[in-house]
PDB file of N, CA and C in Angstrom:
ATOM      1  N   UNK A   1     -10.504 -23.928 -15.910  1.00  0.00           N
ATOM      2  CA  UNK A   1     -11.822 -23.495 -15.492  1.00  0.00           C
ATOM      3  C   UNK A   1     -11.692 -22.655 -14.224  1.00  0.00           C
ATOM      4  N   UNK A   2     -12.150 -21.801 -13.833  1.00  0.00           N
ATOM      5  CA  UNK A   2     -12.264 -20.479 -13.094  1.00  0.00           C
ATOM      6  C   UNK A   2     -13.121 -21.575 -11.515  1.00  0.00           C
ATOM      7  N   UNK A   3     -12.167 -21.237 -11.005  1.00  0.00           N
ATOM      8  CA  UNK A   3     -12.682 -21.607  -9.632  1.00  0.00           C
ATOM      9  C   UNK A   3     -13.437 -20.809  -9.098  1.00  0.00           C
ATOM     10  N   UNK A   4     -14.801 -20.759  -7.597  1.00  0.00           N
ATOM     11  CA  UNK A   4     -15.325 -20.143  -6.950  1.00  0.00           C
ATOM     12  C   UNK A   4     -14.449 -18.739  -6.556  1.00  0.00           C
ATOM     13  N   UNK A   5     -15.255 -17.764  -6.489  1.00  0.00           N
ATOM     14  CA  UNK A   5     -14.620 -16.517  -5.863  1.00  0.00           C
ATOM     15  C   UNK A   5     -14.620 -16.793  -4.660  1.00  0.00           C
ATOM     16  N   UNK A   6     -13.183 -16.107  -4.139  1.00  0.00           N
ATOM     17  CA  UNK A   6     -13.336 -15.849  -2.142  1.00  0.00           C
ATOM     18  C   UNK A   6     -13.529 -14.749  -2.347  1.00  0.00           C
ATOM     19  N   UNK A   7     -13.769 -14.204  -1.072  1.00  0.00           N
ATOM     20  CA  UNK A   7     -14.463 -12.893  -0.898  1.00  0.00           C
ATOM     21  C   UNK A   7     -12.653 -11.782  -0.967  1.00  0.00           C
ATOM     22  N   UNK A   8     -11.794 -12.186  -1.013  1.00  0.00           N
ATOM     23  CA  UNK A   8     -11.001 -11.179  -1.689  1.00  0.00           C
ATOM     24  C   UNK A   8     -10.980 -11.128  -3.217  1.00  0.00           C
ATOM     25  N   UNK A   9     -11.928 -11.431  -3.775  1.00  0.00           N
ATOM     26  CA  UNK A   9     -11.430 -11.823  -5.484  1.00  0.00           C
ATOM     27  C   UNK A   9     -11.724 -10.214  -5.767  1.00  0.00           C
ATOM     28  N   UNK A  10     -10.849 -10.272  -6.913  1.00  0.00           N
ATOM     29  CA  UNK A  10     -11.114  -8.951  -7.703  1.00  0.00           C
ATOM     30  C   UNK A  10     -11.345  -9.018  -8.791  1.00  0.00           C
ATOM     31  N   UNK A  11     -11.670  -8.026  -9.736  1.00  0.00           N
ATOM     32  CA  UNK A  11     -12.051  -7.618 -10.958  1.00  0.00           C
ATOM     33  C   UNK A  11     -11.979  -6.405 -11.268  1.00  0.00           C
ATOM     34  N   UNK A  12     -11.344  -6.637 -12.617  1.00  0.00           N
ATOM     35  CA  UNK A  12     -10.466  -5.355 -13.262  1.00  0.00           C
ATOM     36  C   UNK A  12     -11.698  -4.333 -14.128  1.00  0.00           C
ATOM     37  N   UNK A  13     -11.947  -3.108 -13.630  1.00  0.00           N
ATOM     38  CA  UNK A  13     -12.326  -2.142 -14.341  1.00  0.00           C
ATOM     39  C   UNK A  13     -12.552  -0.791 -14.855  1.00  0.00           C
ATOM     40  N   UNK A  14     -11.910  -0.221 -15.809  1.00  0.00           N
ATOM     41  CA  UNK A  14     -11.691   0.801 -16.271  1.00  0.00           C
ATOM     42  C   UNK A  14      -9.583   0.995 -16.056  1.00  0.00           C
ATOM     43  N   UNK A  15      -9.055  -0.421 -15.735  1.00  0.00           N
ATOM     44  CA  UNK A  15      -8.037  -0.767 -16.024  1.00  0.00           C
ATOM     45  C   UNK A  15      -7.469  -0.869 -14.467  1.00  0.00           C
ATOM     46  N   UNK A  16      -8.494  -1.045 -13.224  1.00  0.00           N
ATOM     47  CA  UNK A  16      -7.929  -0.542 -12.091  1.00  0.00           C
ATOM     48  C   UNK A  16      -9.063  -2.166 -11.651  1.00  0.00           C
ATOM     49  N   UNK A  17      -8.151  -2.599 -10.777  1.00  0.00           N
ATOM     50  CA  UNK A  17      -8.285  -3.485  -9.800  1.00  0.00           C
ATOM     51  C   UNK A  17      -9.182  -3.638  -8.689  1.00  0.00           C
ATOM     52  N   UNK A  18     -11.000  -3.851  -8.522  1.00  0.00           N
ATOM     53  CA  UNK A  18     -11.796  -3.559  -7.142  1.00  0.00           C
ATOM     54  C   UNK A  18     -12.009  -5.411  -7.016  1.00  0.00           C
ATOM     55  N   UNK A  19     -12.149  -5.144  -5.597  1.00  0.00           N
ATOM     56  CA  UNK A  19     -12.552  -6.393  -4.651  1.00  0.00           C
ATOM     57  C   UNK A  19     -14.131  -6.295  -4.912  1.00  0.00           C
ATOM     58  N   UNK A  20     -14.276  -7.287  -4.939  1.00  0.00           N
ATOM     59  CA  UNK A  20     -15.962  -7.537  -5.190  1.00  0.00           C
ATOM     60  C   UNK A  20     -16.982  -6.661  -3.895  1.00  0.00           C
ATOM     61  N   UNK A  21     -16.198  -6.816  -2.295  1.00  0.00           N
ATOM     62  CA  UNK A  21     -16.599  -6.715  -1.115  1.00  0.00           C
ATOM     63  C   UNK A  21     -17.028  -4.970  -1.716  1.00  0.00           C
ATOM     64  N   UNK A  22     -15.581  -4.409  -2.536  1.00  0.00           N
ATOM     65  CA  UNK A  22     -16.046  -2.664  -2.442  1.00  0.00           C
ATOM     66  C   UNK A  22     -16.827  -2.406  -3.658  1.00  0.00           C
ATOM     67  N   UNK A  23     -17.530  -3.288  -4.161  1.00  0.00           N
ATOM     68  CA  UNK A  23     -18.366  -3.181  -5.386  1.00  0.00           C
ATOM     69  C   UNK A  23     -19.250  -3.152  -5.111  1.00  0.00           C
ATOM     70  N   UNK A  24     -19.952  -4.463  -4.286  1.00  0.00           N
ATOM     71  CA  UNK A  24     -20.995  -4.652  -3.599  1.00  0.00           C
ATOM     72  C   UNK A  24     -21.460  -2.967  -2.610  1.00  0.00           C
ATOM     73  N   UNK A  25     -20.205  -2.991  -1.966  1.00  0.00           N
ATOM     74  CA  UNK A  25     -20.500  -1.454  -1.039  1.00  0.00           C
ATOM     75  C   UNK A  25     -20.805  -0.434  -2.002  1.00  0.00           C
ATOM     76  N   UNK A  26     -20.610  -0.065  -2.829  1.00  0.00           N
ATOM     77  CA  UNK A  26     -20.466   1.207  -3.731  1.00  0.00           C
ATOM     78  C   UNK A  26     -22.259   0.988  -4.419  1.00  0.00           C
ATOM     79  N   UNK A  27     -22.533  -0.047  -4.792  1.00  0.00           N
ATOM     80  CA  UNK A  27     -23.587  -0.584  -5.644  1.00  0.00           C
ATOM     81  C   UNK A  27     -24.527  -0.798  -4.247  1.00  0.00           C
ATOM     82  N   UNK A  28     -24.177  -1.094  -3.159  1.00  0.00           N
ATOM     83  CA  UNK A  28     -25.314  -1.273  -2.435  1.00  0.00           C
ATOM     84  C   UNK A  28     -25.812  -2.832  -2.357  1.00  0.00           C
ATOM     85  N   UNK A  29     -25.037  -3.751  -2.653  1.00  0.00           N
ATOM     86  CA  UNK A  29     -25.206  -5.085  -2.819  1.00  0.00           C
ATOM     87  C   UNK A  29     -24.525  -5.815  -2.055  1.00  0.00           C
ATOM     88  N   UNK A  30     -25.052  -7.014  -1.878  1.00  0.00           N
ATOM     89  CA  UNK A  30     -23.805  -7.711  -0.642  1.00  0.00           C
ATOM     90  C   UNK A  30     -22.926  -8.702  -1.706  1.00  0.00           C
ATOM     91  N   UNK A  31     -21.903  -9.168  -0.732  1.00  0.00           N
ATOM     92  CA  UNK A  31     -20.974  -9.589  -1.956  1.00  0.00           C
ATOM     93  C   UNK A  31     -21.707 -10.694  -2.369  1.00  0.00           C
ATOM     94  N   UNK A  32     -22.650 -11.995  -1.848  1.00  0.00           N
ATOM     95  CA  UNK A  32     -23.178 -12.572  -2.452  1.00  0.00           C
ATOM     96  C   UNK A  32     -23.472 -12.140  -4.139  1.00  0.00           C
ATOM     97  N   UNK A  33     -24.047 -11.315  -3.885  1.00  0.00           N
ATOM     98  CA  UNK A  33     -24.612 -10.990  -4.968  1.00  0.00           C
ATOM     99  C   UNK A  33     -24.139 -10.481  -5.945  1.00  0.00           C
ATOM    100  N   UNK A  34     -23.051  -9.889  -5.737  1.00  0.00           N
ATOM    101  CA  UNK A  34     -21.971  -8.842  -6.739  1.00  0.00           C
ATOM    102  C   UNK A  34     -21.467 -10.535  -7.055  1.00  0.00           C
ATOM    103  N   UNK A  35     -21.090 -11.476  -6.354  1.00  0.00           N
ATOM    104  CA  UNK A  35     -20.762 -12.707  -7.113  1.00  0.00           C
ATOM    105  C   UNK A  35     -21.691 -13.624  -8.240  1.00  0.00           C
ATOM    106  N   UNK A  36     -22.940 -13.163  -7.765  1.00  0.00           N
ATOM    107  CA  UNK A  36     -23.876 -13.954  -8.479  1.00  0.00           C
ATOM    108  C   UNK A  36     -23.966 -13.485 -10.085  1.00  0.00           C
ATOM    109  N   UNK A  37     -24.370 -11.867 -10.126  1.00  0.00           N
ATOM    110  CA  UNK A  37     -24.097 -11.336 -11.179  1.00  0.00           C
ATOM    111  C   UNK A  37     -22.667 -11.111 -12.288  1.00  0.00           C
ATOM    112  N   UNK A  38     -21.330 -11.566 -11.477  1.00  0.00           N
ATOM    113  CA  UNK A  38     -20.063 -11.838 -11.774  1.00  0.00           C
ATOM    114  C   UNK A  38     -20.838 -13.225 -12.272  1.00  0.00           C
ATOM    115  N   UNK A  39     -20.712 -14.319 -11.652  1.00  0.00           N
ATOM    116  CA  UNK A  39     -21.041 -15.648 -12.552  1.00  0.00           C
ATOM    117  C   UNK A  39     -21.782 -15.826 -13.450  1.00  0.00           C
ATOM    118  N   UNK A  40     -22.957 -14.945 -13.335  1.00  0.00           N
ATOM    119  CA  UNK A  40     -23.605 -15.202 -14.435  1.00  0.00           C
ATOM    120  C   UNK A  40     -23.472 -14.598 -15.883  1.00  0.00           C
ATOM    121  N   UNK A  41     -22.686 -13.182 -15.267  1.00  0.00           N
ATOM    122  CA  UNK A  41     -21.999 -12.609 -16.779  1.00  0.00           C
ATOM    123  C   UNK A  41     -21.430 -13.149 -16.984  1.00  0.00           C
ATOM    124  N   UNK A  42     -20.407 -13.919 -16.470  1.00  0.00           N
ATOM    125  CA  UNK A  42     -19.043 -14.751 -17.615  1.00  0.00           C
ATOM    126  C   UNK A  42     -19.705 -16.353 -17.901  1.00  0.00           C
ATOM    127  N   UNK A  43     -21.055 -16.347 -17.206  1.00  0.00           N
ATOM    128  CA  UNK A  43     -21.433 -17.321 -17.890  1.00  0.00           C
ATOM    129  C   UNK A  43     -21.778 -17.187 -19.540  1.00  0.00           C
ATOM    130  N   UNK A  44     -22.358 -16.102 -19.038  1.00  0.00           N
ATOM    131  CA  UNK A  44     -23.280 -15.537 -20.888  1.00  0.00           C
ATOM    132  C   UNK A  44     -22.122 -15.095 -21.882  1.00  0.00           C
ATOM    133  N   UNK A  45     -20.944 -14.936 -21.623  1.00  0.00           N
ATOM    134  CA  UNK A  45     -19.890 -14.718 -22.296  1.00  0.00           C
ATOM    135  C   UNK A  45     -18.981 -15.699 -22.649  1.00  0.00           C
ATOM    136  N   UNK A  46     -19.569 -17.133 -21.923  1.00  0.00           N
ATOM    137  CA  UNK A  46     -18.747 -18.137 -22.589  1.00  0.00           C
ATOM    138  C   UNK A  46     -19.774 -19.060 -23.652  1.00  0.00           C
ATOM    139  N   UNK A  47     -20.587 -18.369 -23.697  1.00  0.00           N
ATOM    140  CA  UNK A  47     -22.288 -19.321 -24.196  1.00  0.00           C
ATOM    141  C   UNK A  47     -21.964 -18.280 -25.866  1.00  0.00           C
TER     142      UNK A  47
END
């Protein structure tokens, strides 16, 4: 089972490696939140 993100976690996309922190920046979101929407997609993807 997938433990809590730290704020270095990453996620792979378009085959390249971003930190949540420069997702949030790019999107305009704080990392809270770039985590919230991370949990809740892989929630709906294990449902």
């Amino acid at each position: 089972m997938r433990t809590r993100c730290p704020k270095n976690c990453q996620l792979n996309f378009n085959g390249k490696s971003h930190a949540l922190g420069d997702i949030g920046r790019t999107l305009e979101l704080s990392l809270e939140r770039v985590r919230q929407i991370e949990s809740k997609a892989l929630q709906k993807l294990r449902s």
